[in-house]
C-alpha atoms as a PDB file:
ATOM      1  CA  UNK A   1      92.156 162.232 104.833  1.00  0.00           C
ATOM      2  CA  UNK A   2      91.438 160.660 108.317  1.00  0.00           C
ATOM      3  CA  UNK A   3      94.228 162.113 109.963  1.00  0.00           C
ATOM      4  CA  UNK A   4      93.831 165.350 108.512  1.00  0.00           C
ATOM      5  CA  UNK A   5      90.577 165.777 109.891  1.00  0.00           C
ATOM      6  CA  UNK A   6      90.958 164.939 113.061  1.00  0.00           C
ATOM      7  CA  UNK A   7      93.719 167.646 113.159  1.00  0.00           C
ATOM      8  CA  UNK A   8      91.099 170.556 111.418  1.00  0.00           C
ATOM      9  CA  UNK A   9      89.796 171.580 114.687  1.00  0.00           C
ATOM     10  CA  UNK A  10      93.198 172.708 116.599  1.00  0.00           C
ATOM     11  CA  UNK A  11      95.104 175.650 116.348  1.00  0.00           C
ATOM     12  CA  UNK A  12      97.281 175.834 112.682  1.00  0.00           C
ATOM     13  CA  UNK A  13     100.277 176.113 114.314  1.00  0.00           C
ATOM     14  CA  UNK A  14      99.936 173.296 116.607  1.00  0.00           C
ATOM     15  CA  UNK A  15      98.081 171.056 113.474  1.00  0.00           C
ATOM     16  CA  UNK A  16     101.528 172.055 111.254  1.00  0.00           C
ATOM     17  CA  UNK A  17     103.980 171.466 114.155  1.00  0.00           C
ATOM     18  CA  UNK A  18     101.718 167.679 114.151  1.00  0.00           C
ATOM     19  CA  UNK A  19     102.071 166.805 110.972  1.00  0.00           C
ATOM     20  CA  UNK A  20     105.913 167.814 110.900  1.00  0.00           C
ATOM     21  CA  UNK A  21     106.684 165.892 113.957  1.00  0.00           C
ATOM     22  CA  UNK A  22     105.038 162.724 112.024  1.00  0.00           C
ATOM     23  CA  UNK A  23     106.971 163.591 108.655  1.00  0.00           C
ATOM     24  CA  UNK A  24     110.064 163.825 110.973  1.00  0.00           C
ATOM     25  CA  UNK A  25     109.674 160.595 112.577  1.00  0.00           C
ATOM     26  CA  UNK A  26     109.497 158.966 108.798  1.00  0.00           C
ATOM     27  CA  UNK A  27     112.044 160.768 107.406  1.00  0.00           C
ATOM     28  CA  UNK A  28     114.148 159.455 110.836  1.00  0.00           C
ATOM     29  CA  UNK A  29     113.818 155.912 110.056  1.00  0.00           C
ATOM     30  CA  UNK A  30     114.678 156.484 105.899  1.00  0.00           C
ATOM     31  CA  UNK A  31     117.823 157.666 107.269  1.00  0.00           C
ATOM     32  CA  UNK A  32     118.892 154.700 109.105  1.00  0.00           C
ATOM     33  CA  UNK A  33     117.015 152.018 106.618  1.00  0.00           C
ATOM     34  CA  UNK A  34     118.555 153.723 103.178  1.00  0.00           C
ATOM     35  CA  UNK A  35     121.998 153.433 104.989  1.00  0.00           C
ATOM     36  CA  UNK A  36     121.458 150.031 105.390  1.00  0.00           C
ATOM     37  CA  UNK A  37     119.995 149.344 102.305  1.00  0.00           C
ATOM     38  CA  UNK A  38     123.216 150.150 101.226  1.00  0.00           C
ATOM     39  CA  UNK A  39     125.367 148.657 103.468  1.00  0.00           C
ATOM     40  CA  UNK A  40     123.076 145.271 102.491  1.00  0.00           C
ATOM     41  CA  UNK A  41     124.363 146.004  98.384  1.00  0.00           C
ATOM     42  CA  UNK A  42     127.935 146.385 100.024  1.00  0.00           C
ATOM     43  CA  UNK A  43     127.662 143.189 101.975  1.00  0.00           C
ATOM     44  CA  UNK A  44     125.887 141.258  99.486  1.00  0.00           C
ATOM     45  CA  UNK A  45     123.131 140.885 101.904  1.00  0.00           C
ATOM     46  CA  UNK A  46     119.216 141.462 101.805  1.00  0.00           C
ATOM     47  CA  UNK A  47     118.088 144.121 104.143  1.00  0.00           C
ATOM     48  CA  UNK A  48     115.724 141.719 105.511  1.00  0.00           C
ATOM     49  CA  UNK A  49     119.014 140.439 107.118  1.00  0.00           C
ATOM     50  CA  UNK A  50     118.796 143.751 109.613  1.00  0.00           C
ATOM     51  CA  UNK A  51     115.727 142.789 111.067  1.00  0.00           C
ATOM     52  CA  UNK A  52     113.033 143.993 108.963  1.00  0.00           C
ATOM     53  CA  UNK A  53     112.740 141.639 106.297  1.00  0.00           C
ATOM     54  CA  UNK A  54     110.160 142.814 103.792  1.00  0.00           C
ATOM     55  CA  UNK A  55     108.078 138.995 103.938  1.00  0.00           C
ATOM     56  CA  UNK A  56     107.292 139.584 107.457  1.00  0.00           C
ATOM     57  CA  UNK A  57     106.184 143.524 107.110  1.00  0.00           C
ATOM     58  CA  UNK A  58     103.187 144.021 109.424  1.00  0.00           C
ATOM     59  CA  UNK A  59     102.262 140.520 109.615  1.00  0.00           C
ATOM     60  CA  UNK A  60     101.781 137.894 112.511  1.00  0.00           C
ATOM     61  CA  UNK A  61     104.175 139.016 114.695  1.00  0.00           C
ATOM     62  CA  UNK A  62     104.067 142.524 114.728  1.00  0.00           C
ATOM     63  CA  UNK A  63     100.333 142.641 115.511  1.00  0.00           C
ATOM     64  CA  UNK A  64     101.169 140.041 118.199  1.00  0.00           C
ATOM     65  CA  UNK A  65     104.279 142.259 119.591  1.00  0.00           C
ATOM     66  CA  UNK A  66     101.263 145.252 119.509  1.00  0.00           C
ATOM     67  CA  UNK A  67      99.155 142.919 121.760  1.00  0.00           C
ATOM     68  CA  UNK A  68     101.924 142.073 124.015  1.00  0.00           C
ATOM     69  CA  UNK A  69     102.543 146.037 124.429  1.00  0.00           C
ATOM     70  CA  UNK A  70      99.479 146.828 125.020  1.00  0.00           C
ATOM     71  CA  UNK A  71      98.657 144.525 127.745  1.00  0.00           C
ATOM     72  CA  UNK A  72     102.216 145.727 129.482  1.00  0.00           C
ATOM     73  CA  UNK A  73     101.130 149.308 129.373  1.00  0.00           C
ATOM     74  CA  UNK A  74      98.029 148.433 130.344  1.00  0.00           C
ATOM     75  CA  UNK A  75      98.990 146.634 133.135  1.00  0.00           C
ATOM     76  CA  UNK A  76     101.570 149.075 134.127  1.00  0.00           C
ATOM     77  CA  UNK A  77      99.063 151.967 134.466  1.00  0.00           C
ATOM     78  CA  UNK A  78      96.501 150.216 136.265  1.00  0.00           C
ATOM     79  CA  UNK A  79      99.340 148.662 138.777  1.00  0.00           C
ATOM     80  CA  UNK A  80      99.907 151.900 139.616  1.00  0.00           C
ATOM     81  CA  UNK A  81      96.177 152.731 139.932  1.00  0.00           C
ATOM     82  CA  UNK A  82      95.968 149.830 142.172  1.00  0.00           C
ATOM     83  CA  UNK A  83      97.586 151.585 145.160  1.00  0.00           C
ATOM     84  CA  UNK A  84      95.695 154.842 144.261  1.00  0.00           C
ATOM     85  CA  UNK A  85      97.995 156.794 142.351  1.00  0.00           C
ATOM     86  CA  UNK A  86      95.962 156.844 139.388  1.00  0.00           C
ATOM     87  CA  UNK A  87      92.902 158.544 138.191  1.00  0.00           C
ATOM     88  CA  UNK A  88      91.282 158.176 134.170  1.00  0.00           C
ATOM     89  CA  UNK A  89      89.216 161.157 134.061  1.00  0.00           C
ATOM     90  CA  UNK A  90      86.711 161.914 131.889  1.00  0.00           C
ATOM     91  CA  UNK A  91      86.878 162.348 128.273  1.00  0.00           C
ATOM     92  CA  UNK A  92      89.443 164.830 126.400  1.00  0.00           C
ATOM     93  CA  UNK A  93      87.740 164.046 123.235  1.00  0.00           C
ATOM     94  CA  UNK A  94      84.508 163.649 121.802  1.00  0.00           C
ATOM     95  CA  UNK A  95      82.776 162.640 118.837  1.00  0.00           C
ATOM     96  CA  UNK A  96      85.120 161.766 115.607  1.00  0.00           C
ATOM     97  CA  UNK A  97      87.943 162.958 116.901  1.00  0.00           C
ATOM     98  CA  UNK A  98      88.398 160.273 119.737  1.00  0.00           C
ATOM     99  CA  UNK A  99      88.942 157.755 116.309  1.00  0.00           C
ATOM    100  CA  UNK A 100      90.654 160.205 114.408  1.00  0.00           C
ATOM    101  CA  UNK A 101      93.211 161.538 116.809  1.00  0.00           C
ATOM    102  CA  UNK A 102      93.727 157.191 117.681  1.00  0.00           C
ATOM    103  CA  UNK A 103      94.395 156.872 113.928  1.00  0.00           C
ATOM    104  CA  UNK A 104      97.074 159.584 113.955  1.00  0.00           C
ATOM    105  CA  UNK A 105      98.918 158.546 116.770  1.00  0.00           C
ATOM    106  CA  UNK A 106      98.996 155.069 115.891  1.00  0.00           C
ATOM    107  CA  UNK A 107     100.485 156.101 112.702  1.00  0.00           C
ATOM    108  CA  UNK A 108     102.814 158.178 114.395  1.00  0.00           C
ATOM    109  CA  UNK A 109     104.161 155.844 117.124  1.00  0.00           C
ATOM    110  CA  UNK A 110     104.260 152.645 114.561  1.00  0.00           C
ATOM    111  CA  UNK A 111     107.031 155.684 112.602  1.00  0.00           C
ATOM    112  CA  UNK A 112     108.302 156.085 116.498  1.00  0.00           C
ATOM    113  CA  UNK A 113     108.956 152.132 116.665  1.00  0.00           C
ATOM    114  CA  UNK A 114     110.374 151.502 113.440  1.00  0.00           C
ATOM    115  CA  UNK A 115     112.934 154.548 114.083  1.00  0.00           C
ATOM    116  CA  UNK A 116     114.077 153.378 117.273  1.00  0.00           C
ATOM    117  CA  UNK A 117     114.212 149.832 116.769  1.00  0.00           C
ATOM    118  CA  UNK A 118     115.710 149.732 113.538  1.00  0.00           C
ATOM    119  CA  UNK A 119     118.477 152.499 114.816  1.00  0.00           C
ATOM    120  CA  UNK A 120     119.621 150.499 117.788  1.00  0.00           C
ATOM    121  CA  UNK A 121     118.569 146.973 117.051  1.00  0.00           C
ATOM    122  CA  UNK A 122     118.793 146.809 112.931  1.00  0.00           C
ATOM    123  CA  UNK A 123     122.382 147.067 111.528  1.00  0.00           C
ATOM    124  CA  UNK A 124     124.192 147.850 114.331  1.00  0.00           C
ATOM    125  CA  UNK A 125     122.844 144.923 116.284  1.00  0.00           C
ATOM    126  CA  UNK A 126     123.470 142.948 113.302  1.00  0.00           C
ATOM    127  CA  UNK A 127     126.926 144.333 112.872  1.00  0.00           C
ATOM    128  CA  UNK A 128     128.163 144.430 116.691  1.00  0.00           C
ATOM    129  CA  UNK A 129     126.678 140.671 117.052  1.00  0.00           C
ATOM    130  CA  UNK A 130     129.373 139.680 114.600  1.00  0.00           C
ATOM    131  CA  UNK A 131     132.122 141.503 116.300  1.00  0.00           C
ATOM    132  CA  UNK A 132     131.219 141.038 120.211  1.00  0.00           C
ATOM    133  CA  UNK A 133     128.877 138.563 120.584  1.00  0.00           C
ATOM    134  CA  UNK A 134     124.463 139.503 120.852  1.00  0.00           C
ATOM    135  CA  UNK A 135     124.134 140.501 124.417  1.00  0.00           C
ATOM    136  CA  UNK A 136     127.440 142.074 124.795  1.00  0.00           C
ATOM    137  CA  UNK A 137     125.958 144.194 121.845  1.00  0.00           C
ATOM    138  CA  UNK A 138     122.572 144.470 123.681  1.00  0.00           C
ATOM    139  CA  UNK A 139     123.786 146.081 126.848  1.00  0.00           C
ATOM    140  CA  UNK A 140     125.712 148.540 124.725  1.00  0.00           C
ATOM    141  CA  UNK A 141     123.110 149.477 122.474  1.00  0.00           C
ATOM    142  CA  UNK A 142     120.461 149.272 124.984  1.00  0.00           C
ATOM    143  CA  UNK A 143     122.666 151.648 127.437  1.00  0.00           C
ATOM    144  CA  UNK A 144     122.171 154.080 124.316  1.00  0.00           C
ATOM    145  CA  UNK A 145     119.210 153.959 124.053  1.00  0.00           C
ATOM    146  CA  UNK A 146     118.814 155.362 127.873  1.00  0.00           C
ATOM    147  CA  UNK A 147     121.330 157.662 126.934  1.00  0.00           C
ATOM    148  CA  UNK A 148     119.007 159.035 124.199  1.00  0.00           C
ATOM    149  CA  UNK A 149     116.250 159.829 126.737  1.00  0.00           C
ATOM    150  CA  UNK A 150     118.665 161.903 129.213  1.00  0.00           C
ATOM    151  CA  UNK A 151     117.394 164.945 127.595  1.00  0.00           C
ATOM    152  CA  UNK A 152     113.715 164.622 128.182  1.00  0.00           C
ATOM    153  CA  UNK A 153     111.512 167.119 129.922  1.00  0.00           C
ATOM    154  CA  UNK A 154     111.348 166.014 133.926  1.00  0.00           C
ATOM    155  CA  UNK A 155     113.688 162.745 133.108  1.00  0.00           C
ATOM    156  CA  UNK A 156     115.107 160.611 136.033  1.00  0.00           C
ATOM    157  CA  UNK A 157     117.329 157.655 136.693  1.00  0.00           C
ATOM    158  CA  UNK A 158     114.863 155.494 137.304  1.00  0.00           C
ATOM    159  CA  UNK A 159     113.012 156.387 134.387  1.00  0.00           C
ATOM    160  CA  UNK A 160     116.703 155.793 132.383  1.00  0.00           C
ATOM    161  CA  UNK A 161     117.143 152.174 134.277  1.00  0.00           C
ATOM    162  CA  UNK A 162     114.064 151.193 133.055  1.00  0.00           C
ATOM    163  CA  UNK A 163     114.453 152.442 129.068  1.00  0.00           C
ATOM    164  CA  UNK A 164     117.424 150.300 128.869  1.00  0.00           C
ATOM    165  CA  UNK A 165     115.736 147.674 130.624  1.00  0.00           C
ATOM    166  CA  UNK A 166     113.216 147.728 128.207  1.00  0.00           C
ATOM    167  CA  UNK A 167     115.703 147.813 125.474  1.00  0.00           C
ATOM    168  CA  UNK A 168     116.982 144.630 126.683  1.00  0.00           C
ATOM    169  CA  UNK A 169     113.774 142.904 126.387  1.00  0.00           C
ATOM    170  CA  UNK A 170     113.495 144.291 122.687  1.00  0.00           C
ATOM    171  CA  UNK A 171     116.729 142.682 121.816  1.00  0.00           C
ATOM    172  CA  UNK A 172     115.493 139.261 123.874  1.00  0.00           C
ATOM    173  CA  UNK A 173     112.018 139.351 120.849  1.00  0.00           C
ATOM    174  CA  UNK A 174     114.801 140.006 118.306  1.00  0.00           C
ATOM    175  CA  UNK A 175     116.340 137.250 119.176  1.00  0.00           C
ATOM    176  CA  UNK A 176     113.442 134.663 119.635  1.00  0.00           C
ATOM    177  CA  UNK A 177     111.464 135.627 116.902  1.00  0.00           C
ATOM    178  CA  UNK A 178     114.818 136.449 114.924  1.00  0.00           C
ATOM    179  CA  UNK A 179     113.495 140.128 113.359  1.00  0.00           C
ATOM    180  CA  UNK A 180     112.242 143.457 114.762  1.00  0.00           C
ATOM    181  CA  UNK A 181     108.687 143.023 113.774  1.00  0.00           C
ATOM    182  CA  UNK A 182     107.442 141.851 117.174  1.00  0.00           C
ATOM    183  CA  UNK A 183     109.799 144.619 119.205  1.00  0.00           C
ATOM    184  CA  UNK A 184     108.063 147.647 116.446  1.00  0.00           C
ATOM    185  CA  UNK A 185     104.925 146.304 117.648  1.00  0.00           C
ATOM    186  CA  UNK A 186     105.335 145.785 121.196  1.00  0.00           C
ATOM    187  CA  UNK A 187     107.354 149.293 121.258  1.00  0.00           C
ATOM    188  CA  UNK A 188     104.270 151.096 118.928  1.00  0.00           C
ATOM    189  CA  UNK A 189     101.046 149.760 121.264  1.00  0.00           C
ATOM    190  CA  UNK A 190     102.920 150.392 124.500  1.00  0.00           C
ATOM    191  CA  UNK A 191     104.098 154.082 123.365  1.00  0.00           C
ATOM    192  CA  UNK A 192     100.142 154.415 121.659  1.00  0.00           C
ATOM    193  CA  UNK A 193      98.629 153.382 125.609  1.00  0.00           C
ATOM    194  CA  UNK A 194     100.584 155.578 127.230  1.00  0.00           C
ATOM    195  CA  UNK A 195     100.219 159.010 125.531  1.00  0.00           C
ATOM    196  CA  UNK A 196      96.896 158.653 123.512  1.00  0.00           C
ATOM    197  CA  UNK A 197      94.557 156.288 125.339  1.00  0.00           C
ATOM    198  CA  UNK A 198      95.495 156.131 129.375  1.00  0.00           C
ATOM    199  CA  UNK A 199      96.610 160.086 128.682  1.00  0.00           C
ATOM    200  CA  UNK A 200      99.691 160.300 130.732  1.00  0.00           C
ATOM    201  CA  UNK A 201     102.983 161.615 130.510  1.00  0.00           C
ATOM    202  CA  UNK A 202     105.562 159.555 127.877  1.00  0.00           C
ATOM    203  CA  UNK A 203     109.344 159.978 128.707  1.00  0.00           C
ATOM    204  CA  UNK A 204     108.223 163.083 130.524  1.00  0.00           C
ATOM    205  CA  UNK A 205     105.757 164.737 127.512  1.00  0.00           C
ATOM    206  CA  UNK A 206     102.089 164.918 127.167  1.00  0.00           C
ATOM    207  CA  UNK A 207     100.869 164.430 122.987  1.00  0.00           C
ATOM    208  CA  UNK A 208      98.468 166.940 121.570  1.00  0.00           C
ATOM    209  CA  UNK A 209      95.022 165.307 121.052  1.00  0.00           C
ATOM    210  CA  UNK A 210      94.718 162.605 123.819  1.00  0.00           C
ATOM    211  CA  UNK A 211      92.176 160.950 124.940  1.00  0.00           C
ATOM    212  CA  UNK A 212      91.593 161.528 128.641  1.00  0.00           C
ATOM    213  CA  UNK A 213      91.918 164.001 131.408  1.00  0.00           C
ATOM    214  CA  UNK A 214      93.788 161.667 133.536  1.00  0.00           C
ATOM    215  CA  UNK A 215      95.958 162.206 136.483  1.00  0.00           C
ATOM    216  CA  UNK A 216      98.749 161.068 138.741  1.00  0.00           C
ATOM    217  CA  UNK A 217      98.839 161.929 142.554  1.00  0.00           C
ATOM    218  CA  UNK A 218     101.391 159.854 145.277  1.00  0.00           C
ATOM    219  CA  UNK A 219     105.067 159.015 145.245  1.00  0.00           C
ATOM    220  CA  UNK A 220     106.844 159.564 142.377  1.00  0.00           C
ATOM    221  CA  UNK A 221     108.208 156.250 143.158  1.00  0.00           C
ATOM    222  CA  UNK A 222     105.020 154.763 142.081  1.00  0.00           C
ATOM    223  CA  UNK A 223     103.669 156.884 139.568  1.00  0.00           C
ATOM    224  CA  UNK A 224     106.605 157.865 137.788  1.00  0.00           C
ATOM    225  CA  UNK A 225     106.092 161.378 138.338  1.00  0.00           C
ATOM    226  CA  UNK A 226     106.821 163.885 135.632  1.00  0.00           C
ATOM    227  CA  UNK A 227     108.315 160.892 133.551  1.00  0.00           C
ATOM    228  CA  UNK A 228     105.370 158.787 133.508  1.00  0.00           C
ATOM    229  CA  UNK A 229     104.792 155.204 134.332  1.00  0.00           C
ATOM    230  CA  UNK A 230     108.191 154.530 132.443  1.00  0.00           C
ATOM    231  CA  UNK A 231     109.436 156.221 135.528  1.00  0.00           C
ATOM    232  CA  UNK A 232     108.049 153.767 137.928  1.00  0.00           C
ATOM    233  CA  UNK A 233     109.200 151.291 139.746  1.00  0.00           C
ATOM    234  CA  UNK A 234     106.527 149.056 138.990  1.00  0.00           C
ATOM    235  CA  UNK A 235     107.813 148.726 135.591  1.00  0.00           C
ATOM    236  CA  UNK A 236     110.439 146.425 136.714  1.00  0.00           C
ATOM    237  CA  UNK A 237     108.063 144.055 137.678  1.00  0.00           C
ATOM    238  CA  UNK A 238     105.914 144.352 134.430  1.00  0.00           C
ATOM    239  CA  UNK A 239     109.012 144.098 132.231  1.00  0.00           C
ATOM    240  CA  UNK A 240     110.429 141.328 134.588  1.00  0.00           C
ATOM    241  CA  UNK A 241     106.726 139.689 133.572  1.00  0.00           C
ATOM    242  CA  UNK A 242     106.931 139.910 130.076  1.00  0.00           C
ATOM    243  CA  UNK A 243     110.436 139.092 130.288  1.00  0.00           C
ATOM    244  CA  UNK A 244     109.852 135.382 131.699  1.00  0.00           C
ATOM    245  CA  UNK A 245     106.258 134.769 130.042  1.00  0.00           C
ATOM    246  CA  UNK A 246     108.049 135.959 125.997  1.00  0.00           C
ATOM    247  CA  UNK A 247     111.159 133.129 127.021  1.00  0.00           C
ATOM    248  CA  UNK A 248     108.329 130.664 127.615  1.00  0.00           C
ATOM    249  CA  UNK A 249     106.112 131.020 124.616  1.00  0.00           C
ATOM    250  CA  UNK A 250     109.662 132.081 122.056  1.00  0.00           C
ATOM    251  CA  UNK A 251     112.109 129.222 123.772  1.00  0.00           C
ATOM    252  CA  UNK A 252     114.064 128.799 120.537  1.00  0.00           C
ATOM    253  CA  UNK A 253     117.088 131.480 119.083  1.00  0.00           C
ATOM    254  CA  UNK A 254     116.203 132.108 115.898  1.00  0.00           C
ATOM    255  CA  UNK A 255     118.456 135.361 115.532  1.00  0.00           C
ATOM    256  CA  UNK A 256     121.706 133.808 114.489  1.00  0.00           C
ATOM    257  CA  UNK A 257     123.609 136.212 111.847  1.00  0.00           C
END
């Protein structure tokens, strides 16, 4: 009912083409979980084996990866504000849709998260740990998962680097906290920062219904240009951040299939 509502106001087609995208992005990750399910009945394992195990479902660590996210993005976007290449703006929104429209795309991006993660870090992590060892696995998965952005609207190398760089730090939480639940969080908040509240291009597109008119002006470089601030060089640093603060506070492998 929320999310419907905050979707009354648009224009139908855009409102349809909304709630498509969102049944798309479910539908994406039952066809890389039911696989697996299977697989799991094959193997005479549980699914929870994967990285998702049922016990842990939205609990302690995924709202702690959804902190961790949203302090990266956060920091991120106001790094790059720091040396005046950033700009909030006013409002986009008003009234009940500011909540509404934060209630859809948190939905949408926590059906983003699971996709992704589950698709390159859930069975074939699992599967590819057994046959080459975890990180070899990593750097080929997380190379894919660049690979999967190529086709975005305005994408660049830089803005590649840095997917698979962030990939890599996905499969480091995996294999800390030893499931995906922190990395669907993380991934969820920081996609969530990005598009809906700071407003600014994700993987080179803008979301329907966001919450500010902000805007990016300087170097590419800095800002990311038409990529956003995954396109940044600054988001070396950040990740390089999280990177040695998550080894610190998750010292112990607990990702051992």
């Amino acid at each position: 009912m929320l999310l419907g509502m905050a979707l009354e106001k648009i224009d139908p087609h855009v409102r349809i083409k909304l709630w498509l995208d969102l049944i798309t992005e479910v539908g994406a990750f039952g066809t890389v979980a039911i696989p697996a399910v299977v697989m799991g009945w094959i193997e005479h394992r549980p699914f929870g084996d994967y990285g998702l195990p049922r016990r842990s479902a939205f609990g302690k660590s995924f709202w702690i990866g959804m902190g961790w996210g949203f302090v990266a993005i956060t920091a991120l976007v106001f790094a790059i504000g720091g040396v005046g290449d950033f700009s909030l703006g006013g409002l986009a929104l008003h009234g009940e849709r500011i909540m509404k429209f934060a209630a859809f795309w948190g939905v949408f991006f926590i059906a983003v998260g699971l996709f992704e993660e589950f698709l390159l870090r859930g069975y074939t992590q699992f599967t590819l740990t057994q046959g080459i060892g975890f990180w070899q696995a990593a750097v080929l998965l997380s190379t894919i998962f660049a690979a999967l952005h190529y086709s975005n609207p305005g994408e660049t190398w830089v803005g590649l680097l840095a997917v698979a760089v962030i990939g890599l730090f996905f499969c480091l939480t995996l294999r800390r906290t030893g499931n995906l639940w922190f990395a669907v969080g993380f991934h969820a908040s920081w996609d969530w920062g990005e598009s809906y509240l700071y407003s600014v291009p994700d993987s080179g597109g803008m979301v329907t219904g966001h919450l500010l008119r902000s805007s990016f002006h300087g170097s590419p470089w800095i800002t990311g240009g038409s990529v956003g601030p995954e396109g940044s060089v600054l988001v070396f640093v950040v990740i390089g951040l999280a990177w040695v603060a998550f080894e610190r506070v998750y010292p112990e492998v607990k990702y051992l299939p």
